[in-house]
N, C-alpha and C. Protein backbone atom coordinates (compact mmCIF):
# COMPACT_ATOMS: atom_id res chain seq x y z
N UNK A 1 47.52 -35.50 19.06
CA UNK A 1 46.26 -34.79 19.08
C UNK A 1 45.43 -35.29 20.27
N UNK A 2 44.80 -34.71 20.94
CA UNK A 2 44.23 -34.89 22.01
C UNK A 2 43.09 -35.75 21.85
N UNK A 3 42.48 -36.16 22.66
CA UNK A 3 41.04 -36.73 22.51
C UNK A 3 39.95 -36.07 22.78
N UNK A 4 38.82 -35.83 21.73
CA UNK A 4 37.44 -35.09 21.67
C UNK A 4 36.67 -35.71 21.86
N UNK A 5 35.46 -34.80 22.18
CA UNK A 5 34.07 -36.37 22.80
C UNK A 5 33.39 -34.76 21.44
N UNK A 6 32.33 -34.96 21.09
CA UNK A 6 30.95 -34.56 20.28
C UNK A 6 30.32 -34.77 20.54
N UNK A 7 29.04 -34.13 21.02
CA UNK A 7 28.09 -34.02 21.08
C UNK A 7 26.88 -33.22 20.18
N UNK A 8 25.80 -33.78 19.86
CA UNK A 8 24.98 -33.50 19.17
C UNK A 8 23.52 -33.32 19.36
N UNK A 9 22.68 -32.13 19.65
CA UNK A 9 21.46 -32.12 19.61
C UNK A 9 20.49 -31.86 19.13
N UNK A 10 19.44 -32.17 18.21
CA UNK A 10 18.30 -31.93 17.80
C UNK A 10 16.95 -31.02 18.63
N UNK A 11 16.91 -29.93 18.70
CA UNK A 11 15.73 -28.92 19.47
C UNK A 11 14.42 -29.90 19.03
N UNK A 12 13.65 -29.67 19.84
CA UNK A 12 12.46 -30.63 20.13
C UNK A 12 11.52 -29.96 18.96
N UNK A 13 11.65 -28.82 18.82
CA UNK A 13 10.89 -28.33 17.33
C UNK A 13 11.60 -28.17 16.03
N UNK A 14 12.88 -29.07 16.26
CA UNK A 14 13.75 -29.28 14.99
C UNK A 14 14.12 -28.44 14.57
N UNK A 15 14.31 -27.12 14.69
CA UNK A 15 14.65 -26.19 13.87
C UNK A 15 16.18 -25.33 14.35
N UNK A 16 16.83 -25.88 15.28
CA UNK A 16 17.98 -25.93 15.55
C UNK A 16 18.59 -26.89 15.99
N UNK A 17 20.32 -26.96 15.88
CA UNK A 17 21.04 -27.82 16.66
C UNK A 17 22.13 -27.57 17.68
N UNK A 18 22.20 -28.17 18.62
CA UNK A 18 22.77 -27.70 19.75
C UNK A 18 24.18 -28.59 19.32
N UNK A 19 25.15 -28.16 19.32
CA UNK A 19 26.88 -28.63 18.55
C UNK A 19 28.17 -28.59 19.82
N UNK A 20 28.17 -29.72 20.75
CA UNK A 20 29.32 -29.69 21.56
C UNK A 20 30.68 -30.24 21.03
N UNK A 21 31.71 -29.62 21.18
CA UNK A 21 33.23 -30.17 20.63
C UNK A 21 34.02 -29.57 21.61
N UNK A 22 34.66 -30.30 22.25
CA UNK A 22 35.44 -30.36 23.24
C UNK A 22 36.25 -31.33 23.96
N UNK A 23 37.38 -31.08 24.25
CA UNK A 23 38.54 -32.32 24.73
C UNK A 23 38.25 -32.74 25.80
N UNK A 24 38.31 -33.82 26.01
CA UNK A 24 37.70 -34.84 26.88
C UNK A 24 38.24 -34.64 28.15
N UNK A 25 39.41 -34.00 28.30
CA UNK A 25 39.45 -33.12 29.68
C UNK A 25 39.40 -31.87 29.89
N UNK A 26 38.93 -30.88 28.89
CA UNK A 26 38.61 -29.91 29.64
C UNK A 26 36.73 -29.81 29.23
N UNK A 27 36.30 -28.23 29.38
CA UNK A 27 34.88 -28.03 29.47
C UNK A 27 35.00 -28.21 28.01
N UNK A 28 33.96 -27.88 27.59
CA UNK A 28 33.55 -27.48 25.87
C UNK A 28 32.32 -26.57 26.40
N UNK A 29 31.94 -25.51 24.81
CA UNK A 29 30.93 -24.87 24.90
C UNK A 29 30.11 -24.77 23.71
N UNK A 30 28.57 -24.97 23.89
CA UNK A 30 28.17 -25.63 23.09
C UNK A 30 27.47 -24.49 22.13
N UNK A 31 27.29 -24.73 20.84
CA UNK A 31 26.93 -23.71 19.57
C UNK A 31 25.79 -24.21 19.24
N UNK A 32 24.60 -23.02 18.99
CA UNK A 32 23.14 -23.21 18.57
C UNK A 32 23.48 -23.29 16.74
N UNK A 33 22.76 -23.58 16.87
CA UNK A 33 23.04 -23.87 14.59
C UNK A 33 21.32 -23.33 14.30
N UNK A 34 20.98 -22.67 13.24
CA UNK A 34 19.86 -23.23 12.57
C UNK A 34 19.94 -24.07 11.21
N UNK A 35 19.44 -24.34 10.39
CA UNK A 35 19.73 -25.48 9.20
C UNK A 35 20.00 -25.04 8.05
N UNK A 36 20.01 -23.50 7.93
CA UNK A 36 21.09 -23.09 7.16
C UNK A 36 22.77 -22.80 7.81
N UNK A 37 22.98 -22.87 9.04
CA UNK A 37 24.12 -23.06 9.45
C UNK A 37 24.97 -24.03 9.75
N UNK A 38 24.10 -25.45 9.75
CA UNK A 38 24.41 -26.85 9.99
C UNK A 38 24.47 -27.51 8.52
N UNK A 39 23.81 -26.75 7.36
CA UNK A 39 24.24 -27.30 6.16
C UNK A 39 25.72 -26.46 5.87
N UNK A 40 26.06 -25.52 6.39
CA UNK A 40 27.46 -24.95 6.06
C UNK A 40 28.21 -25.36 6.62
N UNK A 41 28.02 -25.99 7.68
CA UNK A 41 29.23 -26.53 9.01
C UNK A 41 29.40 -27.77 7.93
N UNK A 42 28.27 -28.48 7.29
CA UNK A 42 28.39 -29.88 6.95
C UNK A 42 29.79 -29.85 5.44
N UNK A 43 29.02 -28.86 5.01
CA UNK A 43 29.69 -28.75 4.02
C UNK A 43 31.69 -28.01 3.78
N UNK A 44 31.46 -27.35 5.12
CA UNK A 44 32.87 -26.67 5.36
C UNK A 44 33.62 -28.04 5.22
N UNK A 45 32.87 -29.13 6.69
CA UNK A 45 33.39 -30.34 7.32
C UNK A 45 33.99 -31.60 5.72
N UNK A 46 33.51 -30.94 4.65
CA UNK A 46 33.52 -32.27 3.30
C UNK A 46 34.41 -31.43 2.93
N UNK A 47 34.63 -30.58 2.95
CA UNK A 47 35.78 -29.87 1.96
C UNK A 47 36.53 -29.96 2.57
N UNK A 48 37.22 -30.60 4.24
CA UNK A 48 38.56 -30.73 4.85
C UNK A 48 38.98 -32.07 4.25
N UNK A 49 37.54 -32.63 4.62
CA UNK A 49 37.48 -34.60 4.44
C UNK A 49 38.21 -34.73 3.32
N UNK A 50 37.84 -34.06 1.91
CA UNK A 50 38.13 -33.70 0.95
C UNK A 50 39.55 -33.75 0.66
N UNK A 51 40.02 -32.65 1.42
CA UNK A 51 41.48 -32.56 1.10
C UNK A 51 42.32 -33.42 1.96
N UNK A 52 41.60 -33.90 3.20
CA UNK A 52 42.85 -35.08 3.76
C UNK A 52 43.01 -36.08 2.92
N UNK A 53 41.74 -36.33 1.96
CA UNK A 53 42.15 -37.53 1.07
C UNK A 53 42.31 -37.34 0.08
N UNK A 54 42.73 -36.25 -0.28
CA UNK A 54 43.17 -35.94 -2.06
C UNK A 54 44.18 -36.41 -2.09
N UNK A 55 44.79 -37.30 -3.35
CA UNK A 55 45.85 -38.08 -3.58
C UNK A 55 45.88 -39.22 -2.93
N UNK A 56 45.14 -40.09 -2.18
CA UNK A 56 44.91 -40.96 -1.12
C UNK A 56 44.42 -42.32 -2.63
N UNK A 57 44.92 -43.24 -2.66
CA UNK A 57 44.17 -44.14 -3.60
C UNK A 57 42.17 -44.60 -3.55
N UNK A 58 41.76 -43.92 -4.64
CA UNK A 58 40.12 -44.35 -4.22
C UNK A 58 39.98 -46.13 -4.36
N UNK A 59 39.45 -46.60 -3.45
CA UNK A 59 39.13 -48.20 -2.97
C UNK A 59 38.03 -48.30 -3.66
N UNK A 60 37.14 -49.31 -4.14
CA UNK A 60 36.08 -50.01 -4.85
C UNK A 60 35.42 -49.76 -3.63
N UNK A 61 33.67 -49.87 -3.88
CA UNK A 61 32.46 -49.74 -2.98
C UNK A 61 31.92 -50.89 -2.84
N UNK A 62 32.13 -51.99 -4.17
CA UNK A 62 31.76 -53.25 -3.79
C UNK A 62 32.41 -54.02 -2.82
N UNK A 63 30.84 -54.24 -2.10
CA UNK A 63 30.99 -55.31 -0.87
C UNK A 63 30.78 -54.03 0.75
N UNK A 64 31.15 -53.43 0.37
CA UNK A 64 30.90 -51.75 1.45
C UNK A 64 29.95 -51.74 1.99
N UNK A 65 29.76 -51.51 3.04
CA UNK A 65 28.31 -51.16 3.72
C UNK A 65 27.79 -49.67 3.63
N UNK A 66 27.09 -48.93 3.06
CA UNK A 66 27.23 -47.80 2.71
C UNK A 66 25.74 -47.29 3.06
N UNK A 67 25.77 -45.87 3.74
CA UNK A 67 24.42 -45.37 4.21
C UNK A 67 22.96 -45.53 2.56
N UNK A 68 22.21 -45.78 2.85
CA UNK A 68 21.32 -45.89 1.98
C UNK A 68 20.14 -44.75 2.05
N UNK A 69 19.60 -44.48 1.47
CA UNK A 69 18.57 -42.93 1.24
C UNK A 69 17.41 -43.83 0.31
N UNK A 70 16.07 -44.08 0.76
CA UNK A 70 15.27 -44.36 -0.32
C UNK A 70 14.57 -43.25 -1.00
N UNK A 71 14.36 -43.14 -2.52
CA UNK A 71 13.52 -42.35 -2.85
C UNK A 71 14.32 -40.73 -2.89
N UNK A 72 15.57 -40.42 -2.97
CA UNK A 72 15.42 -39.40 -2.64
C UNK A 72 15.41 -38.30 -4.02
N UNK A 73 14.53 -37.54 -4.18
CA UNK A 73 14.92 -36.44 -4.76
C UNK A 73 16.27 -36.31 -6.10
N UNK A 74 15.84 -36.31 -6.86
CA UNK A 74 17.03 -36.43 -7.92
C UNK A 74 16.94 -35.93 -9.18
N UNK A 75 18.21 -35.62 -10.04
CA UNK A 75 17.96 -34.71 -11.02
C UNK A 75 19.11 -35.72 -12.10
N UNK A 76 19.27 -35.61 -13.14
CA UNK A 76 20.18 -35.98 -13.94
C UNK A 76 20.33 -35.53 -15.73
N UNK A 77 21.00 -35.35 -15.94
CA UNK A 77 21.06 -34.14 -17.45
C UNK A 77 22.91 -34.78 -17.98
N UNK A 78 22.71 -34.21 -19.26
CA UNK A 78 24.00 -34.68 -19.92
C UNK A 78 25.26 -33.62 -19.55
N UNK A 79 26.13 -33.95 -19.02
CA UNK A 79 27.31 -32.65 -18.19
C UNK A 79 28.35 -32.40 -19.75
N UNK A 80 28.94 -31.25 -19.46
CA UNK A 80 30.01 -30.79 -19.84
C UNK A 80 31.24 -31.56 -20.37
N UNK A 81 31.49 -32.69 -19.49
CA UNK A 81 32.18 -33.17 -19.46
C UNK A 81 32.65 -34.65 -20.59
N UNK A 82 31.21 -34.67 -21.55
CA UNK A 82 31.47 -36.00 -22.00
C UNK A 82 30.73 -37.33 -21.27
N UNK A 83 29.39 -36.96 -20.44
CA UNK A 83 29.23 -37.64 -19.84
C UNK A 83 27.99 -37.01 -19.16
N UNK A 84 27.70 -37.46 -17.82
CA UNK A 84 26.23 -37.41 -17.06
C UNK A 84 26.55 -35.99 -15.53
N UNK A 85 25.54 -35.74 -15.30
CA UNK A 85 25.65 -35.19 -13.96
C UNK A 85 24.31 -35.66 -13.77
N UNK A 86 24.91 -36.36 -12.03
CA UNK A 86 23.94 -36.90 -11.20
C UNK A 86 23.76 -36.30 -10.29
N UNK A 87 22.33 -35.74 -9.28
CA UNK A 87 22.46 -35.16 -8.28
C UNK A 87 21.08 -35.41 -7.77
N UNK A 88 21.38 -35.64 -6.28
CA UNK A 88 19.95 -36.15 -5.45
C UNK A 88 20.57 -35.27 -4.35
N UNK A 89 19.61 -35.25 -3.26
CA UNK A 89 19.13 -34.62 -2.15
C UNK A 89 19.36 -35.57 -0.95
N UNK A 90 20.36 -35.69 -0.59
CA UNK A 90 20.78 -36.18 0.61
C UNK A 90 20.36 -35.89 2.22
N UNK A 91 19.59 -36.64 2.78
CA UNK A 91 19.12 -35.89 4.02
C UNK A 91 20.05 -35.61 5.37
N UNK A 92 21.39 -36.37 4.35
CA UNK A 92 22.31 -36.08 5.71
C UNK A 92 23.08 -34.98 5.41
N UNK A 93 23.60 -35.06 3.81
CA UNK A 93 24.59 -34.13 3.75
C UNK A 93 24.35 -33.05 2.40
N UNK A 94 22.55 -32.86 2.39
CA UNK A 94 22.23 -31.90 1.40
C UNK A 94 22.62 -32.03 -0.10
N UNK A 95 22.01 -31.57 -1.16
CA UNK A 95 22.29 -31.60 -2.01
C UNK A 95 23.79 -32.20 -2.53
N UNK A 96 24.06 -33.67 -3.35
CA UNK A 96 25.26 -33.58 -3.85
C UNK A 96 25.21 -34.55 -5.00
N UNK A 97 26.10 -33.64 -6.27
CA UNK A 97 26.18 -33.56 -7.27
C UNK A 97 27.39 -34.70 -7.79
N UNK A 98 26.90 -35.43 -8.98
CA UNK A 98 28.38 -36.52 -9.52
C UNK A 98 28.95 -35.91 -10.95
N UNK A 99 29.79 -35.84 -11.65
CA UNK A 99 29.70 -35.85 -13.13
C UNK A 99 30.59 -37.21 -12.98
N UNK A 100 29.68 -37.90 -14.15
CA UNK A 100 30.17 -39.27 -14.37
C UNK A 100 30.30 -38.83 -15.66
N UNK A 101 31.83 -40.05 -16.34
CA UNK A 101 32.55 -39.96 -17.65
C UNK A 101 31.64 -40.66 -18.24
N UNK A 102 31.76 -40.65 -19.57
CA UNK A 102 30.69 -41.79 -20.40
C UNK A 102 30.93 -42.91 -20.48
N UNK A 103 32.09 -43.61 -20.15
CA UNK A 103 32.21 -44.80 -19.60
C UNK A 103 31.68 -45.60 -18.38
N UNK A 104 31.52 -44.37 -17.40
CA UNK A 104 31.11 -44.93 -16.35
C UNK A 104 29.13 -44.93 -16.85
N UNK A 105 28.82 -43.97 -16.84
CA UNK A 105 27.37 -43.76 -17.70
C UNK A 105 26.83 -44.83 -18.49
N UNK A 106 27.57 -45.66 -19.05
CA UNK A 106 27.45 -47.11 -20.71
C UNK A 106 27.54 -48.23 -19.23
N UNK A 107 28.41 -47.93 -18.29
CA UNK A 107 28.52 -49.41 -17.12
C UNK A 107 27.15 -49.24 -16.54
N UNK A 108 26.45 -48.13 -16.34
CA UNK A 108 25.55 -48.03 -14.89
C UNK A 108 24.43 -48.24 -16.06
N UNK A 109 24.29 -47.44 -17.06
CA UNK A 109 22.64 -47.63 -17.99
C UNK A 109 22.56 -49.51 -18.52
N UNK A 110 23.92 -50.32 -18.98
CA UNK A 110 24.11 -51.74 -18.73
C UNK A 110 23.91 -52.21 -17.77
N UNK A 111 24.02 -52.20 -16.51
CA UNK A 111 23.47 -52.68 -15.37
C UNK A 111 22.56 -52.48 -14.62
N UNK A 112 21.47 -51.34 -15.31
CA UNK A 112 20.30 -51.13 -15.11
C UNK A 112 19.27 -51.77 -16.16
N UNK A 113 19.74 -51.55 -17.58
CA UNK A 113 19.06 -52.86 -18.52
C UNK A 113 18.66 -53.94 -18.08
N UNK A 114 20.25 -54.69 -17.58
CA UNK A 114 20.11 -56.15 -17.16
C UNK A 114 19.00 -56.32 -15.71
N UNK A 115 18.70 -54.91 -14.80
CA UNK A 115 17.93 -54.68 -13.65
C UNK A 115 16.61 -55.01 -14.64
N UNK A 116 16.20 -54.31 -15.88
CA UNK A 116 14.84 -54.31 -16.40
C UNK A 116 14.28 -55.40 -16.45
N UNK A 117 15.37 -56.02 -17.23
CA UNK A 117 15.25 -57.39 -17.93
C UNK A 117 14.63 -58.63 -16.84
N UNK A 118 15.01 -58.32 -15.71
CA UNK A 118 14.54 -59.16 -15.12
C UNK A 118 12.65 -58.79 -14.38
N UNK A 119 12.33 -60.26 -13.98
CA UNK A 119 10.73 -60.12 -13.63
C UNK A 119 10.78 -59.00 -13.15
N UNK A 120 9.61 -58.29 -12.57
CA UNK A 120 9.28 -57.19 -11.43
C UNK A 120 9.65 -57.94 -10.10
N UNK A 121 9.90 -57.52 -9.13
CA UNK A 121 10.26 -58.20 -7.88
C UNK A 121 11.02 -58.73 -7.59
N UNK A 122 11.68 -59.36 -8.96
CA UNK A 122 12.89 -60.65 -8.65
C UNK A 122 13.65 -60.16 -7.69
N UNK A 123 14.10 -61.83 -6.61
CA UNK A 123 14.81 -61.02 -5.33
C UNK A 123 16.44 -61.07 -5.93
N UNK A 124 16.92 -61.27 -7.04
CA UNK A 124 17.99 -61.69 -7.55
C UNK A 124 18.69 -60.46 -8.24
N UNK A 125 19.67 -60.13 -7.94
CA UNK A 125 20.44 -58.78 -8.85
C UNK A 125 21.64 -59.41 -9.88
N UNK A 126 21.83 -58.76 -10.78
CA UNK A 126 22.37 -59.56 -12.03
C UNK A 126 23.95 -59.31 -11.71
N UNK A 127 24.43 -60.59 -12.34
CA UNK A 127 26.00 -60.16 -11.85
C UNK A 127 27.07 -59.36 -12.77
């Protein structure tokens, strides 16, 4: 596979993005987006991600350096499934939704207890 360079631009009144993809030796030509077209590109782009790693073993997050979002926007209700649906507002990659099993739901509401339990402020997270 060849080598691509990307490029990415933000319009100075934010309301479009300028999208270069092109092989690093020839030209590329670059695509205007507005932010309903850059949330579809984003989302086309998770549903490939998606399938290159379906069947791929999922790895643990502990210890991960992982993008962080404060505060964002969030919803949560009892799912279908026996369990929770979680969903916040991602400012990178828009709206996205979890259904967690009730096992996982009994681990996270336990390790938010043990979060209560402690002072306000404590700089210490429970193990």
């Amino acid at each position: 596979m060849a080598e691509a360079r990307v490029g990415v631009k933000v319009s100075d009144d934010r309301q479009t993005v300028t999208i270069e993809i092109g092989s690093t030796a020839g030209p590329s030509h670059p695509v205007g987006l507005d932010l309903k077209q850059l949330t579809k590109v984003i989302q086309l782009l998770g549903e490939a991600r998606s399938r290159m790693v379906e069947g791929s073993r999922k790895l643990p997050l502990d210890g991960k350096t992982v993008e962080t979002v404060i505060e964002p926007p969030w919803y949560v209700q009892v799912a279908s499934i026996d369990g929770s649906l979680l969903a916040f507002d991602h400012p990178s990659y828009g709206p996205l939704g979890f259904a967690l099993p009730r096992q996982d739901v009994v681990r996270i509401v336990r390790i938010l207890n043990e979060h209560l339990a402690l002072p306000a402020g404590h700089p210490d997270k429970p193990s």
